[in-house]
PDB file of N, CA and C in Angstrom:
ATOM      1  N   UNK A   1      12.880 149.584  73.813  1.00  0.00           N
ATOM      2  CA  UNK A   1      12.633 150.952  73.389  1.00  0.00           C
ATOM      3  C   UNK A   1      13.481 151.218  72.141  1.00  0.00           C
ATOM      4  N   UNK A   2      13.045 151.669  71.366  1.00  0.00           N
ATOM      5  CA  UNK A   2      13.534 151.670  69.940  1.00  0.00           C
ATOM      6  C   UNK A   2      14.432 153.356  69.732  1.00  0.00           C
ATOM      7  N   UNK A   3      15.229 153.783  69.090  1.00  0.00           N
ATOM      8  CA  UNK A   3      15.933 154.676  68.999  1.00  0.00           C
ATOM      9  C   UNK A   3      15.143 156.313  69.179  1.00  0.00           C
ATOM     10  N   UNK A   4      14.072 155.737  68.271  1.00  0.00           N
ATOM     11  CA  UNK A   4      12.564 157.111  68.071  1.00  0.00           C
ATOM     12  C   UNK A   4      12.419 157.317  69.156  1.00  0.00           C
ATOM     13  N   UNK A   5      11.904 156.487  70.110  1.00  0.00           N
ATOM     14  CA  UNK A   5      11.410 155.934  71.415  1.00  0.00           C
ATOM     15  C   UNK A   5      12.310 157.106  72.451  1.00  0.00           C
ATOM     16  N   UNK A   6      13.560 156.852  72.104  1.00  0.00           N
ATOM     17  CA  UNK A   6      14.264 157.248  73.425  1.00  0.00           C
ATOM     18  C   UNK A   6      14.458 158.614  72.702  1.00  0.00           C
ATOM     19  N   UNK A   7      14.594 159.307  71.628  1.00  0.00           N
ATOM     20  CA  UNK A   7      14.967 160.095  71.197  1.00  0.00           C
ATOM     21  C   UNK A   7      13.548 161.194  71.742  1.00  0.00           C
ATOM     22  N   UNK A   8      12.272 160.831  71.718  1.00  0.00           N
ATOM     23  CA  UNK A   8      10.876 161.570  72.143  1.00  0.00           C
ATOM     24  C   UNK A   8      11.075 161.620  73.648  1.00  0.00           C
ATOM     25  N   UNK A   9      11.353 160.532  74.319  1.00  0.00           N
ATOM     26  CA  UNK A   9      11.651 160.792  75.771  1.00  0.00           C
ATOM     27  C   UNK A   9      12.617 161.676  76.192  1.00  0.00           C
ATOM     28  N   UNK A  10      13.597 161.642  75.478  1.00  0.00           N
ATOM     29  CA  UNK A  10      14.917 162.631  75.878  1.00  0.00           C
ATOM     30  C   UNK A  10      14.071 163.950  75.983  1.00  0.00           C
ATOM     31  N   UNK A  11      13.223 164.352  74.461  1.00  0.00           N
ATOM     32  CA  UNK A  11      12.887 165.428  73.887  1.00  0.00           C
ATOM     33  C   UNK A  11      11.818 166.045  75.518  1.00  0.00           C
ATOM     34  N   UNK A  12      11.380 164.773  75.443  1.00  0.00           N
ATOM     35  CA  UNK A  12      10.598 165.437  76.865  1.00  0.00           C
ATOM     36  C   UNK A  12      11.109 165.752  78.422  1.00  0.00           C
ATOM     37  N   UNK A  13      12.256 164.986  78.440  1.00  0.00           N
ATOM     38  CA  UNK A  13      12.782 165.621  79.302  1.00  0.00           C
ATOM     39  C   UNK A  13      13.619 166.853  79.156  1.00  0.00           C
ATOM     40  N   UNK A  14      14.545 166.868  78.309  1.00  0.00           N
ATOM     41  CA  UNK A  14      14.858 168.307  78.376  1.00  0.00           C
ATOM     42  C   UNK A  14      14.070 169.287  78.245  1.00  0.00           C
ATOM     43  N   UNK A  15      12.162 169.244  77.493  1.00  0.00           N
ATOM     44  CA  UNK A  15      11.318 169.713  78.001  1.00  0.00           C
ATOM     45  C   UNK A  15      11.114 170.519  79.271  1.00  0.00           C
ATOM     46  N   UNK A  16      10.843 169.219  80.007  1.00  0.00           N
ATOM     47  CA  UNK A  16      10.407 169.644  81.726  1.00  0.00           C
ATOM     48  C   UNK A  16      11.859 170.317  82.705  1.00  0.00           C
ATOM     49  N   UNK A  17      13.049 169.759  81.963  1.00  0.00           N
ATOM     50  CA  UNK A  17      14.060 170.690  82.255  1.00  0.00           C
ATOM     51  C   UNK A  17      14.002 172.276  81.878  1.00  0.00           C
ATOM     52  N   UNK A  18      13.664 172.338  80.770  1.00  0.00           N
ATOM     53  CA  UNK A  18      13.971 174.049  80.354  1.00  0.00           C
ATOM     54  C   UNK A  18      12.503 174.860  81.396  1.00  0.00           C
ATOM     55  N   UNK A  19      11.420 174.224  81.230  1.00  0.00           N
ATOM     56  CA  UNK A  19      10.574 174.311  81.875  1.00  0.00           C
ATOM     57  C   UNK A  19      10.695 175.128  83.356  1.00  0.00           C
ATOM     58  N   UNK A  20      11.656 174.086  84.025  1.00  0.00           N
ATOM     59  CA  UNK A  20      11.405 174.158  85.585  1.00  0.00           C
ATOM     60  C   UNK A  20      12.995 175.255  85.400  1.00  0.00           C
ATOM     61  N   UNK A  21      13.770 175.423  84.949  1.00  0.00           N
ATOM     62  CA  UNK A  21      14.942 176.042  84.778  1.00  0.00           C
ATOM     63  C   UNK A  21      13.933 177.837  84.662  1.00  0.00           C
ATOM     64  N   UNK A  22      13.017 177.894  83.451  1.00  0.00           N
ATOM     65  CA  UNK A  22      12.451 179.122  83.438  1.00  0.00           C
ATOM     66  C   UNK A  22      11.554 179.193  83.998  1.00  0.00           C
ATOM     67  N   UNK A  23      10.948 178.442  84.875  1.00  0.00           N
ATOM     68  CA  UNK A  23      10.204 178.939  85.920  1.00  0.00           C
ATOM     69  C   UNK A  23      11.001 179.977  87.090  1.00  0.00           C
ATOM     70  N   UNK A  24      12.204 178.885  87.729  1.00  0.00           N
ATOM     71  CA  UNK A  24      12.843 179.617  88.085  1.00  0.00           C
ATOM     72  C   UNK A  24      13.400 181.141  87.814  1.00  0.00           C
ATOM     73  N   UNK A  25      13.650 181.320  86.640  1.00  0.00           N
ATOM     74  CA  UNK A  25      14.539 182.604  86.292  1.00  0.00           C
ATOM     75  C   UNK A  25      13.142 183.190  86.607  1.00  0.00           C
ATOM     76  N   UNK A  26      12.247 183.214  85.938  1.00  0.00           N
ATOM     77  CA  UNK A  26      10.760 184.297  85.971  1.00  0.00           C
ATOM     78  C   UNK A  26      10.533 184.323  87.480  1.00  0.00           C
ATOM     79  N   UNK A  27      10.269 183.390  88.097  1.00  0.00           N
ATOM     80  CA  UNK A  27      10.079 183.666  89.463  1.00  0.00           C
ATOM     81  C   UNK A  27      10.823 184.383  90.109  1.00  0.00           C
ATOM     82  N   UNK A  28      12.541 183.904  90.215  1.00  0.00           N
ATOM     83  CA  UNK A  28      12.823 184.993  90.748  1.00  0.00           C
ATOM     84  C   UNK A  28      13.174 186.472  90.045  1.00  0.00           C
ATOM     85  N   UNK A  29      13.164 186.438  89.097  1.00  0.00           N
ATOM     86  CA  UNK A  29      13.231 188.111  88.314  1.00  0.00           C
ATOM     87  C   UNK A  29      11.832 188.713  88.924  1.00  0.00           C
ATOM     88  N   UNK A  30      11.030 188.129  89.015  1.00  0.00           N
ATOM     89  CA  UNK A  30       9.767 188.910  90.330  1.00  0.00           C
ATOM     90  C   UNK A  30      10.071 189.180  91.005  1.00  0.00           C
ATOM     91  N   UNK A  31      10.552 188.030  92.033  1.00  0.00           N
ATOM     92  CA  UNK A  31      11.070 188.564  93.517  1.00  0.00           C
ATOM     93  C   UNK A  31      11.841 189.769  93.526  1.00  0.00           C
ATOM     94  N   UNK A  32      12.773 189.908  92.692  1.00  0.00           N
ATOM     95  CA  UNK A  32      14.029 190.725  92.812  1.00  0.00           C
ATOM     96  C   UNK A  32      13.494 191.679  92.475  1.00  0.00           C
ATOM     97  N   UNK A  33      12.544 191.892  91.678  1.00  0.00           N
ATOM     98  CA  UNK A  33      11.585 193.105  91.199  1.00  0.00           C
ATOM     99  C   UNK A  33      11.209 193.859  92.322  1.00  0.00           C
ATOM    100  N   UNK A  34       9.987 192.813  92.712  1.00  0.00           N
ATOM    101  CA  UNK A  34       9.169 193.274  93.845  1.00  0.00           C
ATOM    102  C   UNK A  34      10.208 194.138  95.054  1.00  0.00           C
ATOM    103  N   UNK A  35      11.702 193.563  95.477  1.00  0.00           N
ATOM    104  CA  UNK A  35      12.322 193.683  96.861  1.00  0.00           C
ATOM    105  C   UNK A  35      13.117 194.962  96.008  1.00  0.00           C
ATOM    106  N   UNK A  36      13.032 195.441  95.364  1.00  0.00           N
ATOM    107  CA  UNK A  36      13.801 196.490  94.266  1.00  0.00           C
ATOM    108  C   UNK A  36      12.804 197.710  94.798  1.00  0.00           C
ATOM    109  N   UNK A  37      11.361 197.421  93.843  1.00  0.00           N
ATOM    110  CA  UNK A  37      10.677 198.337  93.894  1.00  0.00           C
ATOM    111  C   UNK A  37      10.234 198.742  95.485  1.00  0.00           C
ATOM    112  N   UNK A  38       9.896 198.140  96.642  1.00  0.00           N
ATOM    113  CA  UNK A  38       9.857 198.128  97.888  1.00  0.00           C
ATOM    114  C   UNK A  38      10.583 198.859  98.657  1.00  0.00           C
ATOM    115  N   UNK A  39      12.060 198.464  98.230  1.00  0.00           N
ATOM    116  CA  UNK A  39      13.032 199.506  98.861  1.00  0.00           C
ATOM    117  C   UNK A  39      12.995 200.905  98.300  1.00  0.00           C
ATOM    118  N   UNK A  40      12.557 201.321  96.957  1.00  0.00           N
ATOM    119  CA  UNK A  40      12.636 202.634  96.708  1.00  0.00           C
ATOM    120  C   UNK A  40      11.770 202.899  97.028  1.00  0.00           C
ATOM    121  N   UNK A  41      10.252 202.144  97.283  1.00  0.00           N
ATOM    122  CA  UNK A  41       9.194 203.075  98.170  1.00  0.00           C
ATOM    123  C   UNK A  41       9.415 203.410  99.268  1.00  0.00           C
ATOM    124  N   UNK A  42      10.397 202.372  99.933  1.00  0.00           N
ATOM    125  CA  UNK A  42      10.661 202.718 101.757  1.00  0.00           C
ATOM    126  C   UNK A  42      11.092 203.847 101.640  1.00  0.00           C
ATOM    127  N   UNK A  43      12.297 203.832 100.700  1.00  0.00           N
ATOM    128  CA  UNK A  43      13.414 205.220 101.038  1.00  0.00           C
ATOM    129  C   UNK A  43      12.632 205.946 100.751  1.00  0.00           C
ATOM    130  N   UNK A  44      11.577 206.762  99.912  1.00  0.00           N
ATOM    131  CA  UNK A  44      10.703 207.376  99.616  1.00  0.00           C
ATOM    132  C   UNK A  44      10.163 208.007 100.582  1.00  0.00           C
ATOM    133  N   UNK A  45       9.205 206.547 101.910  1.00  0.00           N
ATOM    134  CA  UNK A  45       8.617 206.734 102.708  1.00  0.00           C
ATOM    135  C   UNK A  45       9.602 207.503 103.655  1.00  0.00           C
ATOM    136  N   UNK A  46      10.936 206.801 103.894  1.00  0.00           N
ATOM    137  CA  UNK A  46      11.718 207.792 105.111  1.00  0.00           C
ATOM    138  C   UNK A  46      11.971 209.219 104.586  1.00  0.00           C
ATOM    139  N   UNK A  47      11.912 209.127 103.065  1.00  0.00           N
ATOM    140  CA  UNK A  47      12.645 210.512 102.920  1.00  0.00           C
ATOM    141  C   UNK A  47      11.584 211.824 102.855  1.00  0.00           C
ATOM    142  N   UNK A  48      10.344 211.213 103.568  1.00  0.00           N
ATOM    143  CA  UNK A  48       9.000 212.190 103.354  1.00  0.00           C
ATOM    144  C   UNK A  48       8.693 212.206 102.022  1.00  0.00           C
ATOM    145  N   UNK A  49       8.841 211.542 101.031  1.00  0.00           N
ATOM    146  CA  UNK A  49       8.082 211.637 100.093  1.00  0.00           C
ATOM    147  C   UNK A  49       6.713 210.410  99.351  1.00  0.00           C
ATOM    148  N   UNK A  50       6.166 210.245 100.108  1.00  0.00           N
ATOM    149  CA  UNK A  50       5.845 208.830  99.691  1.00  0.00           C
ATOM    150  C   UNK A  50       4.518 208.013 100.867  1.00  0.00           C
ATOM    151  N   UNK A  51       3.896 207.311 100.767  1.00  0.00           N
ATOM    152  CA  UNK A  51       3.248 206.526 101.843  1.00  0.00           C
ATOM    153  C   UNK A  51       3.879 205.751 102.417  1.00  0.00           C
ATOM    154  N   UNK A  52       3.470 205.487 103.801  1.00  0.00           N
ATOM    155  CA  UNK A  52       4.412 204.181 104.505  1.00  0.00           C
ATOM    156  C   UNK A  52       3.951 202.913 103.528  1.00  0.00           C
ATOM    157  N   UNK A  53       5.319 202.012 103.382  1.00  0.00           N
ATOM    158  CA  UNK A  53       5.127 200.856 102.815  1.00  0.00           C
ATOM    159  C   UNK A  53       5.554 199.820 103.656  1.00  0.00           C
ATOM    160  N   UNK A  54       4.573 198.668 103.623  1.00  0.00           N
ATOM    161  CA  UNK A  54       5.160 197.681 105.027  1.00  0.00           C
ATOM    162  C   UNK A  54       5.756 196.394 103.996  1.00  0.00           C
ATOM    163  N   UNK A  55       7.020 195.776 104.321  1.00  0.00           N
ATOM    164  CA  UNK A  55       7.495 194.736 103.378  1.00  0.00           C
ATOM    165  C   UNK A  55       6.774 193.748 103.060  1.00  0.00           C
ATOM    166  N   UNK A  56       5.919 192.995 104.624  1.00  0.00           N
ATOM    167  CA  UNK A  56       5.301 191.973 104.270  1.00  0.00           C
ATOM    168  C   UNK A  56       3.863 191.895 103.472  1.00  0.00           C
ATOM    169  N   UNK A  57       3.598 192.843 103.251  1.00  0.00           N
ATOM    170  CA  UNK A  57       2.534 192.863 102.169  1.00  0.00           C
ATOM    171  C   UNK A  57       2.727 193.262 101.431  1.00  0.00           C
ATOM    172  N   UNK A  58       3.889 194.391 100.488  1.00  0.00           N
ATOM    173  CA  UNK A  58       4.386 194.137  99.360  1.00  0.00           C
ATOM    174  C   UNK A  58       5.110 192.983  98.986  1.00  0.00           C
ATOM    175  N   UNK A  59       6.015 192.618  99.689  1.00  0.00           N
ATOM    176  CA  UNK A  59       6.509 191.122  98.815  1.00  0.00           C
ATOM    177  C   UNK A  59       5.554 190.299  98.860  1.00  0.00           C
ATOM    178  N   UNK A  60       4.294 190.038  99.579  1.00  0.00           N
ATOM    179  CA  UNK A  60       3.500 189.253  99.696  1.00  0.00           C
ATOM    180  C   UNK A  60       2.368 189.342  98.291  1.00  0.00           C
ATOM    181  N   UNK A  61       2.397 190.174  98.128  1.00  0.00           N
ATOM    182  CA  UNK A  61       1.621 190.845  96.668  1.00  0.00           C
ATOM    183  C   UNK A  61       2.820 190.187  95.480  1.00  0.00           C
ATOM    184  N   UNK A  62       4.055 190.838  95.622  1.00  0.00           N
ATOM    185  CA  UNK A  62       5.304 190.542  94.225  1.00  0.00           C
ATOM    186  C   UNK A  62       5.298 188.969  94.608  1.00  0.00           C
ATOM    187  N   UNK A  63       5.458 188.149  95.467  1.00  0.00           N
ATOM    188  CA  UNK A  63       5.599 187.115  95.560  1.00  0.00           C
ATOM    189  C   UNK A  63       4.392 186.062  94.587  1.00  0.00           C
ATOM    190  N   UNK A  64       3.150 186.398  95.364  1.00  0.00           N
ATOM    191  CA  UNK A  64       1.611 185.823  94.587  1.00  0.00           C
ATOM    192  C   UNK A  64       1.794 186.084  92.780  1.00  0.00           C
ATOM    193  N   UNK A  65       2.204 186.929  92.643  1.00  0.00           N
ATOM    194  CA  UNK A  65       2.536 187.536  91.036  1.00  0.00           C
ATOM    195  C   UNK A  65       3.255 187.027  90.242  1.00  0.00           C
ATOM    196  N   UNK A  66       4.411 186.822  90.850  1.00  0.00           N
ATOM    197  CA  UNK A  66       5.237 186.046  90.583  1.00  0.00           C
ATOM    198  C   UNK A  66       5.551 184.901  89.876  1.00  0.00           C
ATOM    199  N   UNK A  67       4.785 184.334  91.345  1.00  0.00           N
ATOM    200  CA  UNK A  67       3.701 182.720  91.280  1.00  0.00           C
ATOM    201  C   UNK A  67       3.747 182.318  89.593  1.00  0.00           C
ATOM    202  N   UNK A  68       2.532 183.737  89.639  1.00  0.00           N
ATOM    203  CA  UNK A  68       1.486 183.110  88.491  1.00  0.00           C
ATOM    204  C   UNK A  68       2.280 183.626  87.510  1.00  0.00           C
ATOM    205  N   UNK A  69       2.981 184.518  87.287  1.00  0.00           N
ATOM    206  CA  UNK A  69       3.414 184.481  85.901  1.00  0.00           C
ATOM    207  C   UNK A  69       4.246 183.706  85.647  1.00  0.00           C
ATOM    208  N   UNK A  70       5.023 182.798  86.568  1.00  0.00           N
ATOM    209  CA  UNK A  70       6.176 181.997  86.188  1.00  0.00           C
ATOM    210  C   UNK A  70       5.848 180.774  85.800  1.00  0.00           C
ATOM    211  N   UNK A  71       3.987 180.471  85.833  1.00  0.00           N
ATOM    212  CA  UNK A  71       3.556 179.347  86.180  1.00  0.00           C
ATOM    213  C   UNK A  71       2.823 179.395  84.867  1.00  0.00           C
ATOM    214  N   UNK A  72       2.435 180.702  84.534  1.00  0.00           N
ATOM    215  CA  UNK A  72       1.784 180.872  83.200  1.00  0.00           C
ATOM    216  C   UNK A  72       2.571 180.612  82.209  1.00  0.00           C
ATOM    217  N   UNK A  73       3.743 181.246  81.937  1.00  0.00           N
ATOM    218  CA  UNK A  73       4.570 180.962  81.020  1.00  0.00           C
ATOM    219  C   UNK A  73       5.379 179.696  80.978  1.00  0.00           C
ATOM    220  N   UNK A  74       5.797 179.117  81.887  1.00  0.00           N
ATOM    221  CA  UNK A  74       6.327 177.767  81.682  1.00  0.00           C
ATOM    222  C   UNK A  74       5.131 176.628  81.307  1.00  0.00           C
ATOM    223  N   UNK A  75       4.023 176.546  81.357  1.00  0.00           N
ATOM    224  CA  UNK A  75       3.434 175.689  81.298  1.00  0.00           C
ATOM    225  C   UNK A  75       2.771 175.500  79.876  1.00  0.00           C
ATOM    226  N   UNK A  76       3.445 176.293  79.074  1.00  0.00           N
ATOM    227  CA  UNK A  76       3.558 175.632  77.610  1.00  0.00           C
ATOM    228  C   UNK A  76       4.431 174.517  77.442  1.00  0.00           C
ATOM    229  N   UNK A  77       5.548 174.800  77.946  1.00  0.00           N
ATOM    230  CA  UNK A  77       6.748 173.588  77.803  1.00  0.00           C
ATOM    231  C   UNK A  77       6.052 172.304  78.684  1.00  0.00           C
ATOM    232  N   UNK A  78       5.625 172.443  79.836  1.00  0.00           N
ATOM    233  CA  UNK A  78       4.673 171.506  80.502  1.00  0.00           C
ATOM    234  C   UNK A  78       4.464 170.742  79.401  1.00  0.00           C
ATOM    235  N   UNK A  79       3.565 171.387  78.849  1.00  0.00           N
ATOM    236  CA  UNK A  79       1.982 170.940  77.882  1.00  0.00           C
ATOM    237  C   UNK A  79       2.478 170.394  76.767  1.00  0.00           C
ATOM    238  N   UNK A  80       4.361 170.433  75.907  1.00  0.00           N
ATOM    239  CA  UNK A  80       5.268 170.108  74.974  1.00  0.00           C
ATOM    240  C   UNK A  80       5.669 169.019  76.089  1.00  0.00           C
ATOM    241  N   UNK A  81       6.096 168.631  76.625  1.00  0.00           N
ATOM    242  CA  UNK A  81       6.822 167.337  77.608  1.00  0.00           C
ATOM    243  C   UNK A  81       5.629 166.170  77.825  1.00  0.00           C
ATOM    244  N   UNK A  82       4.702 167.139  77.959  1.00  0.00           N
ATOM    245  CA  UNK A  82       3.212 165.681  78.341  1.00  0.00           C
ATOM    246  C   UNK A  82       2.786 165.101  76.821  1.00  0.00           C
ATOM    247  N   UNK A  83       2.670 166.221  75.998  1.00  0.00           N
ATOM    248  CA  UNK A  83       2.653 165.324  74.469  1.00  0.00           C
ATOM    249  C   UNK A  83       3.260 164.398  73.938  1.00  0.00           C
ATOM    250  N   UNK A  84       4.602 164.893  74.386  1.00  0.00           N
ATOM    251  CA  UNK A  84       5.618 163.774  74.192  1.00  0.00           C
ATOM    252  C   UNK A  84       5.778 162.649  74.762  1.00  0.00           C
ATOM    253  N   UNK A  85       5.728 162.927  76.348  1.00  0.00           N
ATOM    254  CA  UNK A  85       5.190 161.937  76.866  1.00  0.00           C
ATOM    255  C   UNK A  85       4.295 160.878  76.777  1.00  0.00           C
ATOM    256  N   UNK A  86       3.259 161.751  76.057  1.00  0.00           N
ATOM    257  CA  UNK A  86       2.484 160.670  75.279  1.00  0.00           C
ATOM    258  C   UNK A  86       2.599 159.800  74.228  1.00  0.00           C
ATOM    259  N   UNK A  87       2.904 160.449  73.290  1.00  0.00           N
ATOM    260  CA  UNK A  87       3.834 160.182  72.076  1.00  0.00           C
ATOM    261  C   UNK A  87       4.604 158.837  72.128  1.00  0.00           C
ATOM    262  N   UNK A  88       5.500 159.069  72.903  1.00  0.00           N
ATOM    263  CA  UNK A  88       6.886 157.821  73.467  1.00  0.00           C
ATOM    264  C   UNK A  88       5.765 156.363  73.687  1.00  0.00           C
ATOM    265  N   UNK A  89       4.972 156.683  74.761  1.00  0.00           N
ATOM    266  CA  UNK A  89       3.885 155.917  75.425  1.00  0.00           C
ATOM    267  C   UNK A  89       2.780 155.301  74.428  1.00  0.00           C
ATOM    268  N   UNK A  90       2.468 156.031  73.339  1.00  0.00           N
ATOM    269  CA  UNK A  90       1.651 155.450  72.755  1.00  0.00           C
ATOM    270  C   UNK A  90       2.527 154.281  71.235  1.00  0.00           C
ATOM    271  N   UNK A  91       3.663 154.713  71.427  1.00  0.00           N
ATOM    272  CA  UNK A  91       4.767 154.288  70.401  1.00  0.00           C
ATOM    273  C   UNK A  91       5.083 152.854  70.845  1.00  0.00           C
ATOM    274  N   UNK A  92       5.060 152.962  72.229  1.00  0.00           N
ATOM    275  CA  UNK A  92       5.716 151.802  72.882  1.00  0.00           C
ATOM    276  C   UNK A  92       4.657 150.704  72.842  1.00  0.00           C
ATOM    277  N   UNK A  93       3.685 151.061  72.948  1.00  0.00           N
ATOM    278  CA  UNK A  93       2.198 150.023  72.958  1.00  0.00           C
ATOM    279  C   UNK A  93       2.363 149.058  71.733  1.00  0.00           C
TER     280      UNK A  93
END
């Protein structure tokens, strides 16, 4: 493997690192969202102002949401790590 070589592989791994690092943060900045907004509907609900809210189908909603936006936005860096990936791979041939 030649210097280029390892230098495109690195590139792709710290790729799929920053990747899975901001998946994380986005995912949970949802969660914490969702269990945020939930509790001020409860207190809402106890304090008579508000509809009953049941947890497991609001976090079950913030959770699914979550999901996808953390999955939407990281998967550019995905799609930067597999190029490279390729890249390295087609270098090496």
């Amino acid at each position: 493997m030649t210097g280029d070589q390892r230098r495109i592989v690195l590139a792709a791994a710290l790729w799929v690192t920053f990747a899975l690092i901001l998946w994380n943060v986005l995912f949970d900045y949802g969660v914490r969202t969702t269990a945020s907004r939930y509790l001020v509907e409860r207190s809402a609900y106890l304090h008579g102002h508000g509809p009953r809210v049941e947890m497991a189908s609001a976090m079950h909603a913030g959770i699914a949401s979550s999901f996808r936006m953390a999955s939407m936005l990281a998967s550019p860096c995905i799609i930067v790590a597999g190029t490279l990936a390729a890249m390295a791979r087609k270098n090496h041939s």
